[in-house]
N, C-alpha and C. Protein backbone atom coordinates (compact mmCIF):
# COMPACT_ATOMS: atom_id res chain seq x y z
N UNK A 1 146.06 2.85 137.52
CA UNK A 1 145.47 3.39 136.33
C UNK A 1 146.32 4.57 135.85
N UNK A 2 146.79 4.53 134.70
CA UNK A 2 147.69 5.54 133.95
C UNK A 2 146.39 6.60 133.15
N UNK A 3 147.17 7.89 133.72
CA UNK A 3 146.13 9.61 133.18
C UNK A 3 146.67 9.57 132.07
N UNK A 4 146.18 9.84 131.28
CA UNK A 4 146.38 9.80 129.16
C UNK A 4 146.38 11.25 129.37
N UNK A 5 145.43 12.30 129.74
CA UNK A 5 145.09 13.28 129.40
C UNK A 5 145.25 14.40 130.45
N UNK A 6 144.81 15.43 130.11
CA UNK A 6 144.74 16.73 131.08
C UNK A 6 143.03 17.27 131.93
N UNK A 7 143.10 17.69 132.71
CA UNK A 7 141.86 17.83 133.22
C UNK A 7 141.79 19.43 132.50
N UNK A 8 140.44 19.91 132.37
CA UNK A 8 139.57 20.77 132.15
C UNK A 8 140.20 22.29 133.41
N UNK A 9 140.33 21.83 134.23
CA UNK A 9 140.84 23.09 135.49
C UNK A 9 142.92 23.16 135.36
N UNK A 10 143.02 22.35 134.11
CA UNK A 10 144.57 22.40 134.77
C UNK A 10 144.92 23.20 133.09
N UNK A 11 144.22 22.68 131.68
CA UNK A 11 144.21 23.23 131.09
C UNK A 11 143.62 24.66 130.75
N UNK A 12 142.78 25.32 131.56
CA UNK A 12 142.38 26.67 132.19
C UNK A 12 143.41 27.14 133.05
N UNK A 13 144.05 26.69 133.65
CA UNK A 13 145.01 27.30 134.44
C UNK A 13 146.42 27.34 133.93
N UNK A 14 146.58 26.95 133.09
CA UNK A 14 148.11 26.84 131.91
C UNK A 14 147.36 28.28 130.99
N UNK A 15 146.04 28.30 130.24
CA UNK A 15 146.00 29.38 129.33
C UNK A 15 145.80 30.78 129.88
N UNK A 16 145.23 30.83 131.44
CA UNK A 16 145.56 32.13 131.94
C UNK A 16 146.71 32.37 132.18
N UNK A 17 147.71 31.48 132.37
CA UNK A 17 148.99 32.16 132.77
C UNK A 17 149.68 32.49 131.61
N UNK A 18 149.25 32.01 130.21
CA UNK A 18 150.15 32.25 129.54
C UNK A 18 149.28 33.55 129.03
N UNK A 19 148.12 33.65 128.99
CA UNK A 19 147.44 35.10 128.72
C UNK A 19 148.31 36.08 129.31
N UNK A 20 148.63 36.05 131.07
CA UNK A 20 149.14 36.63 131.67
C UNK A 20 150.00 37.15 131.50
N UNK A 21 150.75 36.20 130.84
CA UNK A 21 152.28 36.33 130.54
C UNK A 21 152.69 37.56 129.18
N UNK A 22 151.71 37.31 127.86
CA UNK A 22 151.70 37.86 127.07
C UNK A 22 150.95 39.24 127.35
N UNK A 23 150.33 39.44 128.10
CA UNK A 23 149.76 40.71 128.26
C UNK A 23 150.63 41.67 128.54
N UNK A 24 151.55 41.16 129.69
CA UNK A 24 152.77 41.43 130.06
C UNK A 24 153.75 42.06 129.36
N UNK A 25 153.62 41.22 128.42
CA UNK A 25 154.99 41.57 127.10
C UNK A 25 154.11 42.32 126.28
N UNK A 26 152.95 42.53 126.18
CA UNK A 26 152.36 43.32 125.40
C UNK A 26 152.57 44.50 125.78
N UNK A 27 152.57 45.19 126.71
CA UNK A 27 152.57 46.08 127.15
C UNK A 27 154.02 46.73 126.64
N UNK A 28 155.07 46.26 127.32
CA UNK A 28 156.29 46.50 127.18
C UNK A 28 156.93 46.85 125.35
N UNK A 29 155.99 45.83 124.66
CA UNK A 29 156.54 45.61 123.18
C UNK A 29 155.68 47.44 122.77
N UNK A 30 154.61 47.82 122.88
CA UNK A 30 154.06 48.84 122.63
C UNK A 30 154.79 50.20 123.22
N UNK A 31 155.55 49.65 124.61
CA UNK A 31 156.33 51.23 124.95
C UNK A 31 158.15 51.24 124.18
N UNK A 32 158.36 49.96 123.73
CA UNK A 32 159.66 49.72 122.76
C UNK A 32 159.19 50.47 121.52
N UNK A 33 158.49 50.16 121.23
CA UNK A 33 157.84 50.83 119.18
C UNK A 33 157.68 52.08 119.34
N UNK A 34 157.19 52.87 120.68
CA UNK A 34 156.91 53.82 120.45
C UNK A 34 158.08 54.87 120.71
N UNK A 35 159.27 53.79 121.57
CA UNK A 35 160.65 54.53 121.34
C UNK A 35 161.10 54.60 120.01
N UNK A 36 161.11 53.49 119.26
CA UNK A 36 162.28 53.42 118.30
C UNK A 36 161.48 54.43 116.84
N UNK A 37 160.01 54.56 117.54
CA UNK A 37 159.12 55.59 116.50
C UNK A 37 159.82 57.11 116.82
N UNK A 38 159.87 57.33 118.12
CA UNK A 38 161.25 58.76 118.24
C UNK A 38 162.20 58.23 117.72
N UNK A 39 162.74 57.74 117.78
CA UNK A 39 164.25 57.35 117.56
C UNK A 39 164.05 57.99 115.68
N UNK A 40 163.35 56.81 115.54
CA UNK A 40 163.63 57.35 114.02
C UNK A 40 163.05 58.72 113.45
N UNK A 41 162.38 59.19 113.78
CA UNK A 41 161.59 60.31 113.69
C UNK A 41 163.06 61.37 114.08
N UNK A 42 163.77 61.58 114.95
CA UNK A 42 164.38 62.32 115.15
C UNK A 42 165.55 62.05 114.14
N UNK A 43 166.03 60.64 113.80
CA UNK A 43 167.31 60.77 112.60
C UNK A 43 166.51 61.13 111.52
N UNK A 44 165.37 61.33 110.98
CA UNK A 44 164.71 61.57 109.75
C UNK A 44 165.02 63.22 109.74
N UNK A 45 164.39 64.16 110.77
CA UNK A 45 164.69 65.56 111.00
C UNK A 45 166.09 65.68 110.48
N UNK A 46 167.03 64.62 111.18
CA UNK A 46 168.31 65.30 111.46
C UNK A 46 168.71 65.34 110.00
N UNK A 47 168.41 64.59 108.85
CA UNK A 47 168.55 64.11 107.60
C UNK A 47 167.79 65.52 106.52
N UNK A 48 166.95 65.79 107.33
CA UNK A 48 166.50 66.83 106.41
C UNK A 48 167.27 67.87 106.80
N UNK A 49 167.45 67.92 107.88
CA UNK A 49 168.64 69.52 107.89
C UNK A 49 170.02 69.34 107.22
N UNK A 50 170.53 68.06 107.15
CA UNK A 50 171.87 67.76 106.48
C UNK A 50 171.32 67.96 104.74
N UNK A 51 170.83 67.50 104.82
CA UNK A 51 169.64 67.64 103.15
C UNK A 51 169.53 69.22 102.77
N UNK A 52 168.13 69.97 104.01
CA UNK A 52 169.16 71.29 103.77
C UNK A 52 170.16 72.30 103.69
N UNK A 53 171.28 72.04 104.40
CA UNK A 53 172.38 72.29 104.50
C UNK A 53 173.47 71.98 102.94
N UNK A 54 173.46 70.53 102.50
CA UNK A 54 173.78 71.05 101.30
C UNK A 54 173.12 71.54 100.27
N UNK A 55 171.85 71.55 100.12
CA UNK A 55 170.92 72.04 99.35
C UNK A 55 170.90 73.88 99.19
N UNK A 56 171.47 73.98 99.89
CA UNK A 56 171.76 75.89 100.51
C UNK A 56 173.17 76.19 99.76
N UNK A 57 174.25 75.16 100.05
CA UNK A 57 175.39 75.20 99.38
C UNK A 57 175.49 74.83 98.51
N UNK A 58 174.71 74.23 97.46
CA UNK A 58 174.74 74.07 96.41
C UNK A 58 174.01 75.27 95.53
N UNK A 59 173.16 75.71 96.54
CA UNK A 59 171.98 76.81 95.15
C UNK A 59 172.67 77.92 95.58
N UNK A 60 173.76 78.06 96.73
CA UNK A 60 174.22 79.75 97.39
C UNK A 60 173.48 80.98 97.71
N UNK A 61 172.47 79.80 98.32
CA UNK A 61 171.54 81.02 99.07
C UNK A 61 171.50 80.75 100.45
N UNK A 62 170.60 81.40 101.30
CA UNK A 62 170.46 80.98 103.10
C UNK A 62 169.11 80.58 102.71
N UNK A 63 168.86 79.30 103.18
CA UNK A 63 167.55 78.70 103.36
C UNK A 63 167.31 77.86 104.67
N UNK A 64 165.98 78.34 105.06
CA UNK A 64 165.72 77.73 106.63
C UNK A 64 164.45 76.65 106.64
N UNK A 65 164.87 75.79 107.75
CA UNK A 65 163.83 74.84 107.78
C UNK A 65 162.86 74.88 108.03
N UNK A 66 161.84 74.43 107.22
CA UNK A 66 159.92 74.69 107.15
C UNK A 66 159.40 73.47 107.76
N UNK A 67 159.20 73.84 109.14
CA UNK A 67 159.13 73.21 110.15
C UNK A 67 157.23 72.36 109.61
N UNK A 68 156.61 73.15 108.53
CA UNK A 68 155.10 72.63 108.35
C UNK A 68 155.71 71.44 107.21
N UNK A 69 156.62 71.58 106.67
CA UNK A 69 156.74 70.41 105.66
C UNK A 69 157.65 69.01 106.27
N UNK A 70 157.57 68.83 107.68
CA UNK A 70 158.23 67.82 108.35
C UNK A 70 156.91 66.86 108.62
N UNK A 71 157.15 65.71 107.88
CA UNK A 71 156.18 64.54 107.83
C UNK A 71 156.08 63.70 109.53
N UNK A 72 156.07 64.21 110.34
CA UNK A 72 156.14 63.42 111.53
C UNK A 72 154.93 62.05 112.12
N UNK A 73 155.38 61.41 112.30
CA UNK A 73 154.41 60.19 112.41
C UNK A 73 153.04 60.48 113.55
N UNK A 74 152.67 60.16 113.84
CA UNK A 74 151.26 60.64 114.95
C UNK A 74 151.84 60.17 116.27
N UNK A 75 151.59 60.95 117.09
CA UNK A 75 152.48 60.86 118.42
C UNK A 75 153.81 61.27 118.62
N UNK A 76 153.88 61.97 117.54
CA UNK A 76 155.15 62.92 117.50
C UNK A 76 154.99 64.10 117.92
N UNK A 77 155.31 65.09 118.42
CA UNK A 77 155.53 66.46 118.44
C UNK A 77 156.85 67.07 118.48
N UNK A 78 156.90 68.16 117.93
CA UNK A 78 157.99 69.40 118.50
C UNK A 78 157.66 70.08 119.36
N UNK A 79 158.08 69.90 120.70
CA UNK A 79 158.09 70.36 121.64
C UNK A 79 158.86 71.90 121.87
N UNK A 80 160.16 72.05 121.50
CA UNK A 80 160.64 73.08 121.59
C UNK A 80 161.12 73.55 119.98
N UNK A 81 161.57 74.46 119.33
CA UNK A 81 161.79 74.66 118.03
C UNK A 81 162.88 75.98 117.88
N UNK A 82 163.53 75.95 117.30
CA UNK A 82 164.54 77.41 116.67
C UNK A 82 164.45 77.32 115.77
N UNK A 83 164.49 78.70 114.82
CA UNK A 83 164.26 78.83 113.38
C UNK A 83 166.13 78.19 112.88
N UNK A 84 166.23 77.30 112.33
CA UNK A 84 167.45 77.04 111.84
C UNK A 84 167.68 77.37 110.50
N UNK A 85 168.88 77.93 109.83
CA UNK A 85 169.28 78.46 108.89
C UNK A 85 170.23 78.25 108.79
N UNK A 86 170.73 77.80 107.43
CA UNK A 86 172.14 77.61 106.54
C UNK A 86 171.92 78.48 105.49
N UNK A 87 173.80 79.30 105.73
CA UNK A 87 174.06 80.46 104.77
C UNK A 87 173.96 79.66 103.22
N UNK A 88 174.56 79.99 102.22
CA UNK A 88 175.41 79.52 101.20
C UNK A 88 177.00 79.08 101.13
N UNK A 89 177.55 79.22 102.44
CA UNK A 89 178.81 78.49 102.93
C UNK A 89 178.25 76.67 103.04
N UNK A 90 176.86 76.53 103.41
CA UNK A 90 176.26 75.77 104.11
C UNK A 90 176.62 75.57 105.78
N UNK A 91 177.10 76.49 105.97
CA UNK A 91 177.09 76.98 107.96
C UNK A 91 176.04 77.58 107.94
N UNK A 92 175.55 77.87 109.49
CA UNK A 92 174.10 78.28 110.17
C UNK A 92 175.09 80.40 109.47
N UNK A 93 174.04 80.79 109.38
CA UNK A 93 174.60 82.47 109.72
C UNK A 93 174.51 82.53 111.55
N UNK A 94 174.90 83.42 111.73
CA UNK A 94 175.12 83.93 112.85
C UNK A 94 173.41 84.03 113.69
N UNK A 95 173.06 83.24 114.77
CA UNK A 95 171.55 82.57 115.14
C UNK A 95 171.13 81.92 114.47
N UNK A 96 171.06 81.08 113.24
CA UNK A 96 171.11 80.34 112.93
C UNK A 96 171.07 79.22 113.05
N UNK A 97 171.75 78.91 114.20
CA UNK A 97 172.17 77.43 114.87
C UNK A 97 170.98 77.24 115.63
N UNK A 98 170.69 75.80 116.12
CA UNK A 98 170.01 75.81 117.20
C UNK A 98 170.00 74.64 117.58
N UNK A 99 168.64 74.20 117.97
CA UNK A 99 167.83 72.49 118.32
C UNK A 99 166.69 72.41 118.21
N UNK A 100 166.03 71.20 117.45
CA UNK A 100 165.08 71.07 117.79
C UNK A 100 164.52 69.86 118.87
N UNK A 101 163.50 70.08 119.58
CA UNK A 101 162.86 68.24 120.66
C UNK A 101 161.83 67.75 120.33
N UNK A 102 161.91 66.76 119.81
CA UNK A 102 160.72 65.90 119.51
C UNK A 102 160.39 64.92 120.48
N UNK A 103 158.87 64.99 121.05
CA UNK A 103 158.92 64.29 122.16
C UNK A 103 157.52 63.35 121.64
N UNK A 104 157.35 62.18 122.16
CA UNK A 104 156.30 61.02 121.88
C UNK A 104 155.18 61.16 122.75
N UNK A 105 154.37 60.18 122.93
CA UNK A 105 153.61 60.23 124.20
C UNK A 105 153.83 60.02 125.52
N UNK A 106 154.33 59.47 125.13
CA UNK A 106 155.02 59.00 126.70
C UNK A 106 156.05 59.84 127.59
N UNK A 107 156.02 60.96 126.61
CA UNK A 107 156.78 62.33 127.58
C UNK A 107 158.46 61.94 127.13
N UNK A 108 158.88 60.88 126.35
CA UNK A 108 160.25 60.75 126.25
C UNK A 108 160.64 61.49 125.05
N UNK A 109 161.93 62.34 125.02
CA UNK A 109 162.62 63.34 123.78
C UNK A 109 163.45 62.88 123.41
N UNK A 110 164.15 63.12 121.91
CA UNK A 110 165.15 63.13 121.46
C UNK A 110 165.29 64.81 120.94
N UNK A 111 166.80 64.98 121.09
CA UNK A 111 166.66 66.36 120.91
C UNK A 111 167.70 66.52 119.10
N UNK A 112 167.54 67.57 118.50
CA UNK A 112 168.11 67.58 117.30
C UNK A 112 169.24 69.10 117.18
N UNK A 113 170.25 68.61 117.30
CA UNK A 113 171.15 69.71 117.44
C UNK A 113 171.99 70.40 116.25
N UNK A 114 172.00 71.88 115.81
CA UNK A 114 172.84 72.21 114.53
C UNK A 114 173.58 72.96 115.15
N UNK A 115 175.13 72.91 115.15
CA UNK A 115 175.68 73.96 116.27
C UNK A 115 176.46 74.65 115.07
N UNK A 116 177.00 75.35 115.61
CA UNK A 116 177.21 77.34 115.04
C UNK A 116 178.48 76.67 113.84
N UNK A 117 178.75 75.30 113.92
CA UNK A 117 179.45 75.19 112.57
C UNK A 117 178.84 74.82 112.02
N UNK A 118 177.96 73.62 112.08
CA UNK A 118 177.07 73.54 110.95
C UNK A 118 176.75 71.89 111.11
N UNK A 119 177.34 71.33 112.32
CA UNK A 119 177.21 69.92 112.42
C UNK A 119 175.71 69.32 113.07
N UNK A 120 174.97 68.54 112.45
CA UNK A 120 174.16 68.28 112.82
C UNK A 120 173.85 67.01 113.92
N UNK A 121 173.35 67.01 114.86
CA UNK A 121 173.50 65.72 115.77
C UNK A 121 172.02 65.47 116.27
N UNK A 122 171.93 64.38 116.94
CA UNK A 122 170.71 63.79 117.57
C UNK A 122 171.11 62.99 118.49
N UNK A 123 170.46 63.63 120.27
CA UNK A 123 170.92 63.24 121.37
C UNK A 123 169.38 62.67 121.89
């Protein structure tokens, strides 16, 4: 006698494993998003200081970053902060320079660096 079909215990035992399986990757896909949510969150910062930086050299004044007007997504924080400032050269003045760390939930940072020439980076 030839089986046409699947039994009731074998098709229950194919959809838990694949439950299994996806739960699995669920997990993992939620701690990826919530990297690439730093990730971008920190090139966005780094964009507004290059933003202010020529924005300072263009009007030739020293203007510093207003750390309350940074749109950060939820589960963002600034963890550590320096007041950063660009002269009207668009270089930091002298303290000026600094970093900022933006860290997620998950305790992981990206850090945002303006060093004493005026280059902005994200490590």
């Amino acid at each position: 006698m030839r089986r046409k079909a699947f039994t009731l215990v074998e098709i229950l035992v194919v959809i838990g494993i694949i439950s299994l399986l996806f739960s699995i990757g669920f997990s993992g896909i939620k701690t990826i998003s919530k990297q690439i949510i730093l990730s971008s969150s920190a090139k966005v910062v780094a964009s507004s200081l290059r933003a202010l930086q020529q924005q300072a050299a263009t009007q030739h004044q020293t203007l510093s970053l207003d750390l309350g007007r940074l749109n950060l997504p939820s589960g963002i924080t600034i963890s550590e902060s320096k007041n950063i400032q660009f002269a009207a050269s668009g270089f930091p003045p002298p303290g000026g320079s600094g970093s900022l760390v933006l860290q997620n939930q998950l305790g992981q940072t990206r850090k945002i660096i303006v060093s004493s020439a005026g280059r902005v980076r994200v490590e």
